[in-house]
C-alpha atoms as a PDB file:
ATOM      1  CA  UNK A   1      12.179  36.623-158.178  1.00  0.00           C
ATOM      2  CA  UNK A   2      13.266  33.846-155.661  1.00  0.00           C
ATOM      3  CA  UNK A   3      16.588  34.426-153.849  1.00  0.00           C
ATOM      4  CA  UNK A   4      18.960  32.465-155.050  1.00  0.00           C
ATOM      5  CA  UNK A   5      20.213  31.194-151.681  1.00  0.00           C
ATOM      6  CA  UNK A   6      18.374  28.517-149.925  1.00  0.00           C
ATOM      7  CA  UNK A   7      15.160  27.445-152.009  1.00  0.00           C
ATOM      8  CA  UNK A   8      14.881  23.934-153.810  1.00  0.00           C
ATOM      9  CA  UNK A   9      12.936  22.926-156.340  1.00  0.00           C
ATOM     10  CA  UNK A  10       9.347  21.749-155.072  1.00  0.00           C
ATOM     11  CA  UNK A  11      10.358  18.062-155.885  1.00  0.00           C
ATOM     12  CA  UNK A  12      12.295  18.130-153.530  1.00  0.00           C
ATOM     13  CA  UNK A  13      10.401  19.310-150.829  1.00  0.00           C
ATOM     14  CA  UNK A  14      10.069  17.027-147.407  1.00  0.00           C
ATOM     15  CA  UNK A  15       6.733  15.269-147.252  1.00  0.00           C
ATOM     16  CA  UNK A  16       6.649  15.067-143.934  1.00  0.00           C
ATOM     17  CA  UNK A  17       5.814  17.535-140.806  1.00  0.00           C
ATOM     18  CA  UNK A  18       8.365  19.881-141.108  1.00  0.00           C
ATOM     19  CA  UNK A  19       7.436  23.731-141.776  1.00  0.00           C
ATOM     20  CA  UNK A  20       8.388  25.227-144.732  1.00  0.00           C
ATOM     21  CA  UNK A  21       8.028  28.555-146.706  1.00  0.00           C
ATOM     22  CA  UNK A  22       6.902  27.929-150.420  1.00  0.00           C
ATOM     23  CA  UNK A  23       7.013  30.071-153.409  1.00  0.00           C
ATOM     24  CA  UNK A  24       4.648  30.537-156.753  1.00  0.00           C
ATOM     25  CA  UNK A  25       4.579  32.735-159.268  1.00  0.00           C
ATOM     26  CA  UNK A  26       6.506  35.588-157.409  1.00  0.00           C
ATOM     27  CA  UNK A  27       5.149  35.363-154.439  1.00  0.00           C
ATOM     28  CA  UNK A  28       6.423  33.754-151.082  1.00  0.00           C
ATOM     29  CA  UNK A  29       4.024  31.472-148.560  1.00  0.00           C
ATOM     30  CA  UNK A  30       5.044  31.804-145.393  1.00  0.00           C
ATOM     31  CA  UNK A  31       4.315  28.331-142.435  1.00  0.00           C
ATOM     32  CA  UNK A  32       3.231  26.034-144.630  1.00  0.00           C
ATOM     33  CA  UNK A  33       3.517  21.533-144.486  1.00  0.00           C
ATOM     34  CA  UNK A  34       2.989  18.654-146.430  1.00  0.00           C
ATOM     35  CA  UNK A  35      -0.491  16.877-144.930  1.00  0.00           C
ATOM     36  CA  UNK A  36      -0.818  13.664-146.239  1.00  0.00           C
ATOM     37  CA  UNK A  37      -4.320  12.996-145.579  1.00  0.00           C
ATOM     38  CA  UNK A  38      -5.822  15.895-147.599  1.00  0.00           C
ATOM     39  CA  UNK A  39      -7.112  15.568-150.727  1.00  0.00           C
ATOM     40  CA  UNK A  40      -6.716  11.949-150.945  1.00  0.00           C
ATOM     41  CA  UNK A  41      -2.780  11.768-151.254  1.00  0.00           C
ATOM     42  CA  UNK A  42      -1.748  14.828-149.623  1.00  0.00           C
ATOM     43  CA  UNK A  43      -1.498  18.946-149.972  1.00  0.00           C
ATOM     44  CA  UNK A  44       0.202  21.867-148.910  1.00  0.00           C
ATOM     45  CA  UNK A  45      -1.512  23.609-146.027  1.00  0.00           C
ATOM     46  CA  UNK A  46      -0.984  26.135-143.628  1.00  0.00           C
ATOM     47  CA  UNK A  47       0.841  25.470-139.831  1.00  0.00           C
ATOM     48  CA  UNK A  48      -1.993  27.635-138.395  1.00  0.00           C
ATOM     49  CA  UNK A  49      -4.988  25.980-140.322  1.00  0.00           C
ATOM     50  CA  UNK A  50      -3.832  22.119-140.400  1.00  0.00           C
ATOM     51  CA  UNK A  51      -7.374  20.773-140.219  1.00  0.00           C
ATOM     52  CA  UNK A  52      -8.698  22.487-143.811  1.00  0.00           C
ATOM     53  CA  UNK A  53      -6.945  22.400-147.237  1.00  0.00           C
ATOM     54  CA  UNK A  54      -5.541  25.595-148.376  1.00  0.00           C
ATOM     55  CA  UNK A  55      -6.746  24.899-151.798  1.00  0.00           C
ATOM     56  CA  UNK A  56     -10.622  25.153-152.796  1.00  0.00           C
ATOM     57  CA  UNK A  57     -12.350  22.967-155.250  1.00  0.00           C
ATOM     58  CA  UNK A  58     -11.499  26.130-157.961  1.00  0.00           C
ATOM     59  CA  UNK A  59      -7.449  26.335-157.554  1.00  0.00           C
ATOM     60  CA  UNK A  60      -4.780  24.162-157.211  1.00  0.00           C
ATOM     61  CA  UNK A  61      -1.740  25.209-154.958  1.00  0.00           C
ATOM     62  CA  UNK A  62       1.168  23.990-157.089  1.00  0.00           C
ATOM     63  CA  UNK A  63       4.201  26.083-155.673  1.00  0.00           C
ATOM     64  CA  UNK A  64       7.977  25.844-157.842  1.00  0.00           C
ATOM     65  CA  UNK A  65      10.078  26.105-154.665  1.00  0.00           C
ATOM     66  CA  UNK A  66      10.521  25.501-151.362  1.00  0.00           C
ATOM     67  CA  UNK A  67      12.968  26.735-148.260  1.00  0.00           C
ATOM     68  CA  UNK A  68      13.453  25.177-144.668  1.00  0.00           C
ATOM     69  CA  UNK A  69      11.187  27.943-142.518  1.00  0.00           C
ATOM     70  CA  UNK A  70      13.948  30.325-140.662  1.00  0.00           C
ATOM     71  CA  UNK A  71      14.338  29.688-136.974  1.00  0.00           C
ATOM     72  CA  UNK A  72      12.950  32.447-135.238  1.00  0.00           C
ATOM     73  CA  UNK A  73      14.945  35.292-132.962  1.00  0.00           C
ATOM     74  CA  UNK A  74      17.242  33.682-130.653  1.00  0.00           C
ATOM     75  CA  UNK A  75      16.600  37.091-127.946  1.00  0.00           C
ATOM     76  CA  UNK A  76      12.973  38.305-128.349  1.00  0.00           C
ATOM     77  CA  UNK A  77      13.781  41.229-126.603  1.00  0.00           C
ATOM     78  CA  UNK A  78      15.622  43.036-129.062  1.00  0.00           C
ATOM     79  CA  UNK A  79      12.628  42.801-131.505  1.00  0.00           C
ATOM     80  CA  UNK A  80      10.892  44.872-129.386  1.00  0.00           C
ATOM     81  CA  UNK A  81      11.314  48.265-129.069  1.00  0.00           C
ATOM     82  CA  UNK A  82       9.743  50.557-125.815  1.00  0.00           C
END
């Protein structure tokens, strides 16, 4: 189940070039933005792939919610441990 703290309903989403985590069916997607020019009116595809749709011609990527992407570790240095 989504948490209950932080995630809006996919209508609400931004539709612009912010990152944002998504969530469908139980499952959370992780770096994803709204691209306008894909599939004639816009999608939802990954930061790390922004020049192909996420979807195929087969499945449609219609998440239910949506959260601001969390700001990564202010000291990197304590995430790593050696």
């Amino acid at each position: 189940m989504a948490e209950t703290t932080g995630w809006h309903p996919i209508s609400t989403a931004p539709k612009d070039d912010r990152e944002a985590d998504l969530w469908k069916a139980g499952t959370r997607f992780c770096r994803y933005f709204w691209d306008s020019e894909q599939r004639g009116g816009g999608a939802w595809s990954e930061v790390g792939d922004r020049h192909r749709d996420w979807r195929d011609r087969h499945s449609i990527f219609a998440p239910t919610h949506w959260r601001e992407a969390p700001a990564p570790p202010s000291d990197l240095s304590t995430a790593v441990e050696g």
